[in-house]
Protein backbone atom coordinates (compact mmCIF):
# COMPACT_ATOMS: atom_id res chain seq x y z
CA UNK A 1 -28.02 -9.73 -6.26
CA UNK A 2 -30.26 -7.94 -8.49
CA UNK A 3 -33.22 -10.33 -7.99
CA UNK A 4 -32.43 -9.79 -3.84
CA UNK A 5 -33.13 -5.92 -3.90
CA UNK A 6 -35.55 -6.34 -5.50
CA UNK A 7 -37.60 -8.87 -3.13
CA UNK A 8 -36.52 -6.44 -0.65
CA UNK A 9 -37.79 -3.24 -2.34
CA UNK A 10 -41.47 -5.30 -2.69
CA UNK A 11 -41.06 -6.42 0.26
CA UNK A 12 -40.92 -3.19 1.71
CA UNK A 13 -43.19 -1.55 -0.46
CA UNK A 14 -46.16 -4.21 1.27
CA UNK A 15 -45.39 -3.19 4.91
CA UNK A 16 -45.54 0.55 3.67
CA UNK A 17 -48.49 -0.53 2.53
CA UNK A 18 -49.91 -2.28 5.29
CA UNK A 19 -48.70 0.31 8.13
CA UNK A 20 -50.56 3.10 5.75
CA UNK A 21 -53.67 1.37 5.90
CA UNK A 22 -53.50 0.73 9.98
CA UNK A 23 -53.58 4.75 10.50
CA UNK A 24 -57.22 4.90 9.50
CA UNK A 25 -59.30 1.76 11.12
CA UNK A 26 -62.54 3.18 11.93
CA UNK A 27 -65.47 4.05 10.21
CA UNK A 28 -66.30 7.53 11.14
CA UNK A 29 -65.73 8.69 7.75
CA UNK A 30 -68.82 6.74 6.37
CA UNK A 31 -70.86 9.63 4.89
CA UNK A 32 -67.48 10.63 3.34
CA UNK A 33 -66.94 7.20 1.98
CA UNK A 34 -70.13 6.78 0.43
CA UNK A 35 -69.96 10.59 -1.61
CA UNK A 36 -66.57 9.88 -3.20
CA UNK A 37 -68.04 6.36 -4.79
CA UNK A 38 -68.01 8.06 -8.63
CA UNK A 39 -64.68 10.11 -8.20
CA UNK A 40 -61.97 8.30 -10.08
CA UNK A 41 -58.81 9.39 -8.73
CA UNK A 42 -56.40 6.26 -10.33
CA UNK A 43 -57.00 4.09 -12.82
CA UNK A 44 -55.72 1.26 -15.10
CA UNK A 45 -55.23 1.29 -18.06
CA UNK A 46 -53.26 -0.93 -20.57
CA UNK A 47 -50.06 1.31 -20.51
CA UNK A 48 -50.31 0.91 -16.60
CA UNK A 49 -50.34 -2.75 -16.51
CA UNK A 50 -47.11 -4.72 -15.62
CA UNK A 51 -47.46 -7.93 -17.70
CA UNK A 52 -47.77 -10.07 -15.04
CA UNK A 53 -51.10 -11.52 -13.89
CA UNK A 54 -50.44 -11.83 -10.16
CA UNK A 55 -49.46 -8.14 -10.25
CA UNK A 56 -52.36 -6.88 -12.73
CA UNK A 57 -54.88 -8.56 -10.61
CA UNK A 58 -53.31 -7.17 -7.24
CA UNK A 59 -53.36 -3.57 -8.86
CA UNK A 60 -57.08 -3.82 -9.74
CA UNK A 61 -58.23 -5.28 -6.73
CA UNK A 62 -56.31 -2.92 -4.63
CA UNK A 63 -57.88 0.13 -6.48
CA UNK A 64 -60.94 -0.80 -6.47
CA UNK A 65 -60.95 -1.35 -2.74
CA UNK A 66 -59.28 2.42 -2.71
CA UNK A 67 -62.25 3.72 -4.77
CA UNK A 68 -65.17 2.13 -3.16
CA UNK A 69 -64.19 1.75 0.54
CA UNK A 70 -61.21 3.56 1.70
CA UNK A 71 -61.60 7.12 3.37
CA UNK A 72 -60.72 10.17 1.68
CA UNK A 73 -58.25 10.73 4.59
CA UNK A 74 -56.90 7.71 3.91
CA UNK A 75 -56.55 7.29 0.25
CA UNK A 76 -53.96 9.85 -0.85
CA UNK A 77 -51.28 7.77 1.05
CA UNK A 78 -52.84 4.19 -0.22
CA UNK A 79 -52.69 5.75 -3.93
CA UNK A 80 -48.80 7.06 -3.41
CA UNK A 81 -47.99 3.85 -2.04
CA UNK A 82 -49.61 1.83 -4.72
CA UNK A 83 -48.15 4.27 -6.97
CA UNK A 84 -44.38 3.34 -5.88
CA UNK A 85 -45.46 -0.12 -6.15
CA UNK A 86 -46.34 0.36 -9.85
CA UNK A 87 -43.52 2.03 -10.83
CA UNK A 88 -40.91 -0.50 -8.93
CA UNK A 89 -42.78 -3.50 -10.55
CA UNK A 90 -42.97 -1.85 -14.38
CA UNK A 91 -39.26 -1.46 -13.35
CA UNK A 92 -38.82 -4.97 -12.76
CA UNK A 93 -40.53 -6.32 -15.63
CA UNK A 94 -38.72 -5.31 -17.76
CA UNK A 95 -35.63 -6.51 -16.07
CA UNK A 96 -35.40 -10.39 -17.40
CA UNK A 97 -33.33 -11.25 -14.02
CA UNK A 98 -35.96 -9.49 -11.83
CA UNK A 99 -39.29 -10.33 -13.60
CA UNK A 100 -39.22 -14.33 -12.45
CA UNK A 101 -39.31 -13.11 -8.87
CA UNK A 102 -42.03 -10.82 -9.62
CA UNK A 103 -44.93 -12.94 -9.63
CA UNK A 104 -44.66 -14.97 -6.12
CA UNK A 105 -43.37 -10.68 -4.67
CA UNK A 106 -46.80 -9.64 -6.01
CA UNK A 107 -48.47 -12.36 -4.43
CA UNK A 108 -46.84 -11.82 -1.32
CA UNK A 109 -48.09 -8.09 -1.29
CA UNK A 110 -51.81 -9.22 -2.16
CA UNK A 111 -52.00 -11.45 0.88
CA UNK A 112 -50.69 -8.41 2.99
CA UNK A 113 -52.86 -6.48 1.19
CA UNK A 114 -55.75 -8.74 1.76
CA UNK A 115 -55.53 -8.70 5.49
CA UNK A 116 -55.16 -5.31 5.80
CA UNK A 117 -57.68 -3.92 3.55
CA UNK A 118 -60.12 -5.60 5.90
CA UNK A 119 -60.42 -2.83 8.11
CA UNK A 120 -61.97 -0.45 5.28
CA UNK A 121 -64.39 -3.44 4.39
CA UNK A 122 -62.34 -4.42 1.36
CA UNK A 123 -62.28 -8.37 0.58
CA UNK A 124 -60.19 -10.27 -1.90
């Protein structure tokens, strides 16, 4: 039962994050974009990481797409999202019964990630 919520909580944690990133499709915040290249606002570091490749690499990619090509307007709500994400998957990692499912739920939220990143220019 355990290992259903929690497909369902990452489950739901994706389309969060892919109806976020829909709000905020065109590119009028260019000049924006470009000036907030340097500002760190998140970050990675080994006491972030889950332990689990497919979610370590999805993280990374994810905020680096955030820092280089995302909108100011847009990227408080990305982060918080991404945020929840992190702390649901730490969560789960260190639940034996939840962390096989973890890898192929990560996954699952890069692809949707993938696709909708698109519209800021990210790629994968």
């Amino acid at each position: 039962m355990l290992r259903n919520l929690f497909l369902v909580i990452c489950v739901l944690c994706a389309a969060i994050l892919i109806g976020c990133s829909k709000t905020e499709t065109g590119n009028s915040n260019m000049a924006t974009d470009n000036s907030n290249k340097g500002k760190t606002t998140t970050s990675t570091t080994a006491g972030d990481k889950i332990g689990v490749p497919e979610c370590d690499d999805y993280i990374a990619k994810y905020e680096t797409c955030l820092r280089s090509k995302v909108p100011e307007a847009a990227r408080a709500q990305l982060e918080n999202a991404l945020k929840m994400s992190r702390e649901n998957w730490k969560k789960a990692a260190a639940n034996e019964q939840s962390r096989g499912t973890l890898a192929a739920a990560c996954k699952q939220a890069s692809d949707a990630a993938a696709a909708s990143m698109k519209a800021y220019g990210c790629t994968w």
